[in-house]
Protein backbone atom coordinates (compact mmCIF):
# COMPACT_ATOMS: atom_id res chain seq x y z
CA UNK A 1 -1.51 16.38 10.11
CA UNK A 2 1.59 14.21 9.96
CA UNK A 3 2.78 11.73 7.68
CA UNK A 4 2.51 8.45 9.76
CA UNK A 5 1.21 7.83 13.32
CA UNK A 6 2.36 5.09 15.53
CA UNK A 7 1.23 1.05 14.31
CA UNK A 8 -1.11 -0.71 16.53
CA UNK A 9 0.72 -1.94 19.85
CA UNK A 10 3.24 -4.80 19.12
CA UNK A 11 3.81 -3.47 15.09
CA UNK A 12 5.90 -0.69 14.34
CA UNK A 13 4.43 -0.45 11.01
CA UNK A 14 3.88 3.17 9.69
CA UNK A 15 0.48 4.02 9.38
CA UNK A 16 -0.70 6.70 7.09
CA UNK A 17 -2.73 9.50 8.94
CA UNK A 18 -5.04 9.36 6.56
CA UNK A 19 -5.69 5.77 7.24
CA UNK A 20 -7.07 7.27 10.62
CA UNK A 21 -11.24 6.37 9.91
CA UNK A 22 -13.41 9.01 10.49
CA UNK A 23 -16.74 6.95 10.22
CA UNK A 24 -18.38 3.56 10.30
CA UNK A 25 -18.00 2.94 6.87
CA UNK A 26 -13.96 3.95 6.58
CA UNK A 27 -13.90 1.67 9.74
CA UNK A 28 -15.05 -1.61 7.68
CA UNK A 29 -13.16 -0.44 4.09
CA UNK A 30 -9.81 -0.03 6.22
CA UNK A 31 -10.52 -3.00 8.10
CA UNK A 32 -11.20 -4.96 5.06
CA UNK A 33 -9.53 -3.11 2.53
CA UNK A 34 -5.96 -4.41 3.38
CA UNK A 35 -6.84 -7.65 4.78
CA UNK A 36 -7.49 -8.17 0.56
CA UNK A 37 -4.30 -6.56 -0.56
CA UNK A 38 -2.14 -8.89 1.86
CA UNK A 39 -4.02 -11.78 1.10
CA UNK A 40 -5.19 -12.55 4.84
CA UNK A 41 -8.58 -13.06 2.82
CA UNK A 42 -7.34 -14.94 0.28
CA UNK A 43 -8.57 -14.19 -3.30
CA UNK A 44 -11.93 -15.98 -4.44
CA UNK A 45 -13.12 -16.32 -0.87
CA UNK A 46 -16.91 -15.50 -0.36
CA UNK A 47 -17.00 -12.72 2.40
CA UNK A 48 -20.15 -12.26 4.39
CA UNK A 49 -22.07 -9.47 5.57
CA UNK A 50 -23.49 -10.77 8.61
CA UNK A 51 -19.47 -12.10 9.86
CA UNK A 52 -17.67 -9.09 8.98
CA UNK A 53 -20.20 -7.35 11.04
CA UNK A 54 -19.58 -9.90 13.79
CA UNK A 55 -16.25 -9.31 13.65
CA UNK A 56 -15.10 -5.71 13.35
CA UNK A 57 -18.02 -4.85 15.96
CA UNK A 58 -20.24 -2.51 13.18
CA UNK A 59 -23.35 -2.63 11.61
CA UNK A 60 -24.32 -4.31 7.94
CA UNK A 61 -24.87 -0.79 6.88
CA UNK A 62 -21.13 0.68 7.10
CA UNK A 63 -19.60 -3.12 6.00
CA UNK A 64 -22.39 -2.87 2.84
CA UNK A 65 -21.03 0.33 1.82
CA UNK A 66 -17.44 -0.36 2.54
CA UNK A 67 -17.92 -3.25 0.24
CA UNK A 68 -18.99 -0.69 -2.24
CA UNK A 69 -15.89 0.94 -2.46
CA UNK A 70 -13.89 -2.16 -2.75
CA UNK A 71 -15.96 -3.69 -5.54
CA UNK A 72 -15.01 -0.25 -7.36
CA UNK A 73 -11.11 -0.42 -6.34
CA UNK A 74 -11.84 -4.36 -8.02
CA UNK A 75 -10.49 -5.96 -4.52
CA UNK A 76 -14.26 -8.02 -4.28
CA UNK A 77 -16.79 -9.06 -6.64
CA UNK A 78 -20.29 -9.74 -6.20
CA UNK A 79 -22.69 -11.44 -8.07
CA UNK A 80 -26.81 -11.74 -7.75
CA UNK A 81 -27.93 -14.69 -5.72
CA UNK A 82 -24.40 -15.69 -5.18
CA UNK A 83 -22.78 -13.22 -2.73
CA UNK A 84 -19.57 -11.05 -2.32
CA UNK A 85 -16.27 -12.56 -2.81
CA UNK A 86 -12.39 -11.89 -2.80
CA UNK A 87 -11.21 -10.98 -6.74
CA UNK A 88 -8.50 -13.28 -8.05
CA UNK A 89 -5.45 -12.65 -8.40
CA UNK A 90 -4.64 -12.02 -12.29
CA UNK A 91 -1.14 -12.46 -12.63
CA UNK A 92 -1.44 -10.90 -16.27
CA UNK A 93 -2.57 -7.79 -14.76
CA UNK A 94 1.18 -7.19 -13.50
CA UNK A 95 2.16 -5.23 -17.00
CA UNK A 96 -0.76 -3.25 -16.74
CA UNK A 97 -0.42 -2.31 -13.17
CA UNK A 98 3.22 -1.60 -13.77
CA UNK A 99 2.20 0.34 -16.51
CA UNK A 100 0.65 2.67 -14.46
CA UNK A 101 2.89 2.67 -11.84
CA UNK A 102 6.05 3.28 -13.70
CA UNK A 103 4.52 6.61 -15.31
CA UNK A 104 2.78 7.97 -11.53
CA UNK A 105 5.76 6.44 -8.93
CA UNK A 106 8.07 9.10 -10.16
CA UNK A 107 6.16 11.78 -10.90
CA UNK A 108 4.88 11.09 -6.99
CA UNK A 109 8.23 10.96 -5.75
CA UNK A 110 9.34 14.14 -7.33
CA UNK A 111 6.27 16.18 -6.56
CA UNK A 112 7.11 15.38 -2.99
CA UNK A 113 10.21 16.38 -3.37
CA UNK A 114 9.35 19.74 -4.81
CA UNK A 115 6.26 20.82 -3.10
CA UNK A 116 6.35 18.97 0.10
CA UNK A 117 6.58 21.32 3.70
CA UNK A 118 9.12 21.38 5.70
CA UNK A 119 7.65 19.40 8.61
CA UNK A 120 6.09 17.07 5.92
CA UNK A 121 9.94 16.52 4.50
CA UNK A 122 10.91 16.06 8.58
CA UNK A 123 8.36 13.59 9.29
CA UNK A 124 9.63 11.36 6.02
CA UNK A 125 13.09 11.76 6.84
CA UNK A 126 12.35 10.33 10.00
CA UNK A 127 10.67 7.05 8.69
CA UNK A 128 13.64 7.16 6.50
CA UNK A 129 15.44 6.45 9.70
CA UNK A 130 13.08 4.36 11.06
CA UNK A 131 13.64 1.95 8.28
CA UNK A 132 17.33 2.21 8.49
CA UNK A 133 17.09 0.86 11.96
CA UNK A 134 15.17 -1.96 11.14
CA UNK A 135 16.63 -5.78 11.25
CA UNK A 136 15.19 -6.51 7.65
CA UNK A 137 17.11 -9.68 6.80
CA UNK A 138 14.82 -11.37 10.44
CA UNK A 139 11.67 -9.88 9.61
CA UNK A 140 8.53 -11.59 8.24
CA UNK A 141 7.68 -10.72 4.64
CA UNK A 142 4.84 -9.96 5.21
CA UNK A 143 5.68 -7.51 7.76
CA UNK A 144 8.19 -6.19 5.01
CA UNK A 145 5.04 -5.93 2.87
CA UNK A 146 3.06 -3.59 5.15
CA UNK A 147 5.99 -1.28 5.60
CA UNK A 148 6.33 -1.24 1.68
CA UNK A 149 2.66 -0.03 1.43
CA UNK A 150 2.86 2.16 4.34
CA UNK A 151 5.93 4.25 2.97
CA UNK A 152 4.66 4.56 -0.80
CA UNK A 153 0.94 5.81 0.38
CA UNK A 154 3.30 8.57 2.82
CA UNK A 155 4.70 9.59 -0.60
CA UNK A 156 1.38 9.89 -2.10
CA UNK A 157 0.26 12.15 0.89
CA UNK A 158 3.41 14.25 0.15
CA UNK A 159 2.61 14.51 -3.47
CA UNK A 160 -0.01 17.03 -2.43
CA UNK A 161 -2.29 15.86 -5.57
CA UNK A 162 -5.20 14.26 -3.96
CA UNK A 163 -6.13 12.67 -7.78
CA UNK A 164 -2.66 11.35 -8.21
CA UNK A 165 -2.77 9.50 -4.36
CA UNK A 166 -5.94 8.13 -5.37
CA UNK A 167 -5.11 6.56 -8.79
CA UNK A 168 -1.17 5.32 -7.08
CA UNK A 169 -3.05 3.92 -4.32
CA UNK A 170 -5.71 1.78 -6.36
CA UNK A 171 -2.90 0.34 -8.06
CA UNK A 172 -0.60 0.12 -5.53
CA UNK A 173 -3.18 -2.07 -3.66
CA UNK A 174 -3.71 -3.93 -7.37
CA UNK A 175 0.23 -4.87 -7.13
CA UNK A 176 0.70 -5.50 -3.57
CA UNK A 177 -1.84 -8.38 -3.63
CA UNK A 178 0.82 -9.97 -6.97
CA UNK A 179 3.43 -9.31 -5.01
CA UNK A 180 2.16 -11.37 -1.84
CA UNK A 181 1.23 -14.17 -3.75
CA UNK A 182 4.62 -15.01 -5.14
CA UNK A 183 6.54 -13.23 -2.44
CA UNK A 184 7.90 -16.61 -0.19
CA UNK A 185 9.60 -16.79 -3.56
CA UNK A 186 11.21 -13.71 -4.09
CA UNK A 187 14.95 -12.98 -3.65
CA UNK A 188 16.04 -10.02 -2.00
CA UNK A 189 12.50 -8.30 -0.44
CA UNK A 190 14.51 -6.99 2.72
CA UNK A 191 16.62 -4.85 0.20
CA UNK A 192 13.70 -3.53 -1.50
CA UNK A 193 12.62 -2.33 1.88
CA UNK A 194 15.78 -0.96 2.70
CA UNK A 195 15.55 1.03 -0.59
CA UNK A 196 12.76 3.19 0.89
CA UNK A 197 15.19 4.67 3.05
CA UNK A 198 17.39 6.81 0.05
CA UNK A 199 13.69 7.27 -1.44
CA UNK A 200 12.44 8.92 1.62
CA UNK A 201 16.00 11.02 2.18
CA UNK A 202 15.54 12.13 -1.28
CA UNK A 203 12.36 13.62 -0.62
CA UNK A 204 13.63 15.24 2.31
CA UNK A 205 16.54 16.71 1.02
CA UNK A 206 14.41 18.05 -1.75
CA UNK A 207 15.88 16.47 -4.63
CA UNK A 208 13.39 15.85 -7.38
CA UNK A 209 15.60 14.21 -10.13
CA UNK A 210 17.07 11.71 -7.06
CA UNK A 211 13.60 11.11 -5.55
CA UNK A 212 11.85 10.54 -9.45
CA UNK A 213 15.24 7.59 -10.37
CA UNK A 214 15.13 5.73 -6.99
CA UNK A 215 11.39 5.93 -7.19
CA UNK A 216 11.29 4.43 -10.88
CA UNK A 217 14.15 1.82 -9.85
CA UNK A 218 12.16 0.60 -6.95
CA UNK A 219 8.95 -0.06 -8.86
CA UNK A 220 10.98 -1.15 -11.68
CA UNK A 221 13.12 -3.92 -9.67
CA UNK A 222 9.97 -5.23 -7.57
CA UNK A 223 8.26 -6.20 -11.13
CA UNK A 224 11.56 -7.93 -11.94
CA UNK A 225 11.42 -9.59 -8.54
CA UNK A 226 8.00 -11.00 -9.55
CA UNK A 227 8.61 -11.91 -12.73
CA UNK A 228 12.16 -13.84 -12.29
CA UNK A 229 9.87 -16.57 -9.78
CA UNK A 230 6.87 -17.12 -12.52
């Protein structure tokens, strides 16, 4: 299993192997799940069973339960009578999410560092690279965005602590969707991307006390980014 497989033609965004759906049901979460978190549904939008069928070619069953797991990872709401919709974006959920993320982050960061393979540390220095070579100052934000989520869920994976991937991820998702809503106004995103790159060498390199400071200085200065445009 590797850490990222190739993006969709025309995207050279990392994609996290275990993004690869193995049923019906991952199919509709994955194809709705970060569609939320980027804000291509944007929040408080009603979605409906019957179009995302339509749309990603499967049944109401897998799109019903996919919707399931989302109302759990609070990315849609539903209510009786009234239907499923996007959640809203709370911008006072930022401390709490950063909270969270400030504590897990490192301790992700330096787990991968420790207990990582070999061709697990190979595979991240080689995004590491990737992300060197990329022309960060021309690219969309958004784009930026997607490679942002793509690395940190590749550190997750690396962590080797399926719990800990599971609880960084929720709120990883949680903070992505603040940080697209105010991100046309942030200063500096392309060198927050570009900071994956020392993050990612860390790992490889197998330096825990490296990986655990860049890790808690990322998080750390995206928050600030946020916060210095409300």
């Amino acid at each position: 299993m590797t850490a990222v497989r190739n993006a969709p033609p025309g995207s050279d965004t990392p994609t996290p192997d275990f993004d690869i759906p193995v049923s019906l049901a991952d199919r509709a979460y994955l194809a709705l799940r970060d569609r939320l978190i980027m804000l291509d549904i944007p929040p408080l939008s009603p979605i409906d069973d019957d179009e995302v069928s339509a749309r990603i070619g499967l049944g109401r069953t897998p799109v019903r339960e996919a919707l399931t797991r989302l109302r759990a990872e609070r990315l849609v709401v539903s209510y009786p009578r009234r239907g499923t919709f996007a959640t809203a974006v709370d911008i006072s959920d930022l401390r709490h999410v950063c909270e969270v993320r400030t504590a897990l982050e490192p301790l992700a960061a330096r787990r991968a560092a420790t207990v990582a393979p070999g061709t697990r540390k190979a595979e991240l220095a080689a995004l590491a690279e990737r992300i060197r070579r990329l022309d960060t100052a021309r690219m969309d934000r958004r784009e930026l965005m997607r490679w942002d989520v793509g690395v940190h869920r590749s550190v997750y994976r690396a962590a080797g602590n399926p719990y800990l991937e599971a609880s960084l991820t929720l709120h990883a998702n949680l903070a992505t969707r603040i940080h697209c809503m105010f991100i046309d106004r942030m200063n500096h995103v392309a060198r927050h991307i570009d900071e994956h790159s020392a993050l990612l060498h860390a790992i490889a390199d197998g330096d825990p006390v490296r990986a655990e400071r860049i890790s808690l200085e990322h998080v750390l200065g995206f928050e600030n980014a946020v916060r210095e445009v409300l």
